[in-house]
N, C-alpha and C. Protein backbone atom coordinates (compact mmCIF):
# COMPACT_ATOMS: atom_id res chain seq x y z
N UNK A 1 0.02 -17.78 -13.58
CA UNK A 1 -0.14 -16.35 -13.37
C UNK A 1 1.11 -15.65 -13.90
N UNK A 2 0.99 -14.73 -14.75
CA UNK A 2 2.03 -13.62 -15.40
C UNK A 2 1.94 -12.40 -14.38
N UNK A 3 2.92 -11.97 -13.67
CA UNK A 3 3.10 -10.56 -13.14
C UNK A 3 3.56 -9.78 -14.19
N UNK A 4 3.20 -8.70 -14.01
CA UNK A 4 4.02 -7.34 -14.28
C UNK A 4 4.44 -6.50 -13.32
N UNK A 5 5.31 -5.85 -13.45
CA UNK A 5 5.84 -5.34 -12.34
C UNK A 5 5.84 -3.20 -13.23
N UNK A 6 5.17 -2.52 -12.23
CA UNK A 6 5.02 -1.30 -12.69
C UNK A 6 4.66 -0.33 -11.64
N UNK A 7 4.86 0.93 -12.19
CA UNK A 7 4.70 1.64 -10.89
C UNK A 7 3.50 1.89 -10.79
N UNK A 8 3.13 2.64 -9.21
CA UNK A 8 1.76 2.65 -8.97
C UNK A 8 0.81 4.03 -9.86
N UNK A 9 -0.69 3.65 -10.42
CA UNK A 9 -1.10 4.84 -10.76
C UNK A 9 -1.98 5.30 -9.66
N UNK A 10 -2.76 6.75 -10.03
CA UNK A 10 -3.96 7.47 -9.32
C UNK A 10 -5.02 6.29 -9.50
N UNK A 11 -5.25 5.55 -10.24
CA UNK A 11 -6.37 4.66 -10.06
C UNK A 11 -5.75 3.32 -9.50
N UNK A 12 -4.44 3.42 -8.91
CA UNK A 12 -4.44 2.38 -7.67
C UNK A 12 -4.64 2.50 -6.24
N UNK A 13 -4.88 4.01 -6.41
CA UNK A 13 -4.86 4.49 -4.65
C UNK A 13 -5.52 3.70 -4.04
N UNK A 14 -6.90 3.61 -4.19
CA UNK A 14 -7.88 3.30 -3.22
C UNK A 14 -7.41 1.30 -2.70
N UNK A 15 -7.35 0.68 -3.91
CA UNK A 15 -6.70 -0.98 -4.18
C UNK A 15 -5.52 -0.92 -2.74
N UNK A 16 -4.33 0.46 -3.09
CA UNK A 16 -3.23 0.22 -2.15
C UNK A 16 -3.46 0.71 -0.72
N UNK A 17 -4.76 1.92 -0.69
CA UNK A 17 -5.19 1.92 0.70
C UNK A 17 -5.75 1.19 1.58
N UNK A 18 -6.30 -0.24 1.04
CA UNK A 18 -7.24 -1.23 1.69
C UNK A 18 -5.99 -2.12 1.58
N UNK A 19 -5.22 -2.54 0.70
CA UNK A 19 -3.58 -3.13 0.85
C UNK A 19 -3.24 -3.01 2.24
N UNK A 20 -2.81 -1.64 2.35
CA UNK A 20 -2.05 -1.15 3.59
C UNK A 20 -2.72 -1.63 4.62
N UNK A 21 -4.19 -1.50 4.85
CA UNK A 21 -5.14 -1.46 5.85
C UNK A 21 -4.97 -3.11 6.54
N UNK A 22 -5.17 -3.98 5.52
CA UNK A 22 -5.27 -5.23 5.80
C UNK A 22 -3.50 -6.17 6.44
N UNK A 23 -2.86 -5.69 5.79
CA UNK A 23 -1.49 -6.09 6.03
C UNK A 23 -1.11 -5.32 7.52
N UNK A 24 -1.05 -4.75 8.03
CA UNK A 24 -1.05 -3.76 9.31
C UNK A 24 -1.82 -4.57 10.08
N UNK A 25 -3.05 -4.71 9.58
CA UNK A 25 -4.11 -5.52 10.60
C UNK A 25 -3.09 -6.63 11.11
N UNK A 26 -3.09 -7.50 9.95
CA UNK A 26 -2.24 -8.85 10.18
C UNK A 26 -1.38 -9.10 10.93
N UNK A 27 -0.49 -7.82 10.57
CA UNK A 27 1.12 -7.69 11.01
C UNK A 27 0.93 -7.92 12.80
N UNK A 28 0.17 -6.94 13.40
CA UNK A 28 -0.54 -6.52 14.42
C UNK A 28 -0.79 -7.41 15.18
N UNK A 29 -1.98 -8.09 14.48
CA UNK A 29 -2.74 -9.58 15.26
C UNK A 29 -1.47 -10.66 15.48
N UNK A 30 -0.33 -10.69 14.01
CA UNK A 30 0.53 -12.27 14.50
C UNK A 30 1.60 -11.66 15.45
N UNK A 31 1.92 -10.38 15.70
CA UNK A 31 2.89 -10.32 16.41
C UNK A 31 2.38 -10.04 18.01
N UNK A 32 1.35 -10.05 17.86
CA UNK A 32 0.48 -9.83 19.22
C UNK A 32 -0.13 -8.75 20.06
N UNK A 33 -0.14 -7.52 19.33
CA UNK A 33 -0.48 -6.69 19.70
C UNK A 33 -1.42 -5.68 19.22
N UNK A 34 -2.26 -6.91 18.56
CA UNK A 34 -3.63 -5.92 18.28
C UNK A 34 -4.38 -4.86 18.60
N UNK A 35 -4.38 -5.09 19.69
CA UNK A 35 -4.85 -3.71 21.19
C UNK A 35 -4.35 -2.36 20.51
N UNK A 36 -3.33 -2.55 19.72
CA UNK A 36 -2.57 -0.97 19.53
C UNK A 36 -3.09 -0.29 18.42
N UNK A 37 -5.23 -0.30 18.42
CA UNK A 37 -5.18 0.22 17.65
C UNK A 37 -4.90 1.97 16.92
N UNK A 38 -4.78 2.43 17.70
CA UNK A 38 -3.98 4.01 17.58
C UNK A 38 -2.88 3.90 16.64
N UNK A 39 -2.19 2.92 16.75
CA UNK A 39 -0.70 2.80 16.35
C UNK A 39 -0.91 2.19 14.83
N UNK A 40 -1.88 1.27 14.70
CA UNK A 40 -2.03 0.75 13.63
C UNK A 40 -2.68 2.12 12.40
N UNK A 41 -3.83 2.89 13.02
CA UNK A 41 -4.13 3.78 12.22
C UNK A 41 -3.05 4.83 12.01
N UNK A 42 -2.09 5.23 12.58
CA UNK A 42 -1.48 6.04 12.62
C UNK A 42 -0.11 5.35 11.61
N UNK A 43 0.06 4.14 11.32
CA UNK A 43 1.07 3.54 10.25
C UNK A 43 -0.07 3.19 8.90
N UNK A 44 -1.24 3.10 8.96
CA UNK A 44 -1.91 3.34 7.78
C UNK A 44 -1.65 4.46 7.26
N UNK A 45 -2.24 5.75 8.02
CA UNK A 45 -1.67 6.63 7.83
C UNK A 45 -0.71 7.35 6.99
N UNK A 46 0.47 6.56 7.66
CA UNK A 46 2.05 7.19 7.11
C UNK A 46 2.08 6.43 5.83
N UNK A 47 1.88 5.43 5.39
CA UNK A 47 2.22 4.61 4.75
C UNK A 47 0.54 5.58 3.65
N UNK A 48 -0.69 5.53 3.61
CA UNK A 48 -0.57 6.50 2.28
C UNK A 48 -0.22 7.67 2.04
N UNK A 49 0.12 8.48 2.61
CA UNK A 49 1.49 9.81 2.69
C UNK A 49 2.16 9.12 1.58
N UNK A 50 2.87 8.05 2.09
CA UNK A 50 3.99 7.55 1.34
C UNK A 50 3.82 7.48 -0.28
N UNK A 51 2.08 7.16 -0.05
CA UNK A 51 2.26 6.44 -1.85
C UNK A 51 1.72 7.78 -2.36
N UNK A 52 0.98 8.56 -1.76
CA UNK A 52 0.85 10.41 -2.26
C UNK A 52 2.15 11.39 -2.49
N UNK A 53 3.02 10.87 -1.63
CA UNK A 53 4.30 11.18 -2.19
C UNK A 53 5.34 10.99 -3.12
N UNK A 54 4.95 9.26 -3.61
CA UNK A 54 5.52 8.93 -5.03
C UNK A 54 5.08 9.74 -5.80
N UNK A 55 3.65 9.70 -5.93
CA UNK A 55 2.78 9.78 -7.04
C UNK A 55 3.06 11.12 -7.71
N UNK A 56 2.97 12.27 -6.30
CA UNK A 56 3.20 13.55 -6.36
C UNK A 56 4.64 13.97 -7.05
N UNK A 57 5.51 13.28 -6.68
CA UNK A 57 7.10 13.45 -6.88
C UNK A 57 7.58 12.53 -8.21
N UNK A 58 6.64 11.45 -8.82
CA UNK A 58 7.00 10.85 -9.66
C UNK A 58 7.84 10.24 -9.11
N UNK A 59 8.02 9.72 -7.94
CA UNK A 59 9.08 8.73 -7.68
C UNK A 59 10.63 9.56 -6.80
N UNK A 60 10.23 10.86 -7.04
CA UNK A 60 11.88 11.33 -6.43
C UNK A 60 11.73 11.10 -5.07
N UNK A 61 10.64 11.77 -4.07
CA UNK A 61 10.09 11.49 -2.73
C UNK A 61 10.38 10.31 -2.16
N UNK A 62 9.34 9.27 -2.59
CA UNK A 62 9.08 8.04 -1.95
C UNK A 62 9.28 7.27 -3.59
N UNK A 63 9.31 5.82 -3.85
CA UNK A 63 9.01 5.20 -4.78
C UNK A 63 8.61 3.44 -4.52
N UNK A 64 7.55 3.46 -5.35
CA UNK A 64 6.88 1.98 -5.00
C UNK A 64 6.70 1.32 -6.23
N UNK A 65 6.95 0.13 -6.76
CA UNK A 65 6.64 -0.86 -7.48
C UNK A 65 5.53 -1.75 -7.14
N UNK A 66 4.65 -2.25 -8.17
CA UNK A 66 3.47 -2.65 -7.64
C UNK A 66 3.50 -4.16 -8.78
N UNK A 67 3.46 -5.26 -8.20
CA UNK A 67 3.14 -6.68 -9.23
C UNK A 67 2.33 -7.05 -9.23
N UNK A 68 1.44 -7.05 -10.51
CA UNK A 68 -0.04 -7.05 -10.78
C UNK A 68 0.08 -8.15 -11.50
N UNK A 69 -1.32 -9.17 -11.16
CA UNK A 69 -1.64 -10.24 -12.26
C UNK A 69 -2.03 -9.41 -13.46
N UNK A 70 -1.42 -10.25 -14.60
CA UNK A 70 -1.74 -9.06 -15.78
C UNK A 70 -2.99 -8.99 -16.16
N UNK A 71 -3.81 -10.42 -15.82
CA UNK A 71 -5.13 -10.77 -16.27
C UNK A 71 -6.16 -9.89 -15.55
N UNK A 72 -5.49 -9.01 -14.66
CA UNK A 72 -6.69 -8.00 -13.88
C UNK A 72 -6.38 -7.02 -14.06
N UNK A 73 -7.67 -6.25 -13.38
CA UNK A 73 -8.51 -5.02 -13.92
C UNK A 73 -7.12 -4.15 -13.43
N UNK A 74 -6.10 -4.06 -13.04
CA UNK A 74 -5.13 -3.29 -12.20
C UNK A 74 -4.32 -2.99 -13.89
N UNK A 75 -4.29 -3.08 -14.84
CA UNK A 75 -3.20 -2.69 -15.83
C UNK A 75 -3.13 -1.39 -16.03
C-alpha cells in the first residue's frame, strides 16, 4: 500500500463524517462508557465544525491532513 498524505477536500466530507462517527463509537465502548451517548454526539459534532473550519479557512482555523491509499477513489 502507497499513502499519500494531503489535505482534506469538499468531496471528503461525508468519508470524514462517518470517520469521526465510528472512531468516537470505539473510543467510547473500549474506555467504557458507552452509555454517554449525548456526549459522543456532541464530540461528533465538534469534530465536523472542525473539518468545516479547515475547509472554510483553508487551513488558518483548524487544519487536517488526511493519508489516503493512493489506489482509491479518495485522490
Amino acid at each position: 500500500m502507497k499513502l499519500l498524505l494531503r489535505r482534506p477536500q469538499q468531496s471528503d466530507i461525508q468519508a470524514l463524517h462517518q470517520f469521526f462517527f465510528h472512531v468516537i463509537q470505539d473510543t467510547y465502548a473500549k474506555e467504557g462508557i458507552a452509555e454517554l451517548v449525548d456526549d459522543q454526539q456532541q464530540e461528533w459534532e465538534l469534530k465536523k465544525k472542525y473539518v468545516a473550519m479547515d475547509l472554510e479557512s483553508r487551513g488558518e482555523k483548524r487544519f487536517f491532513w488526511l493519508a489516503v491509499d493512493e489506489e482509491s477513489k479518495l485522490k
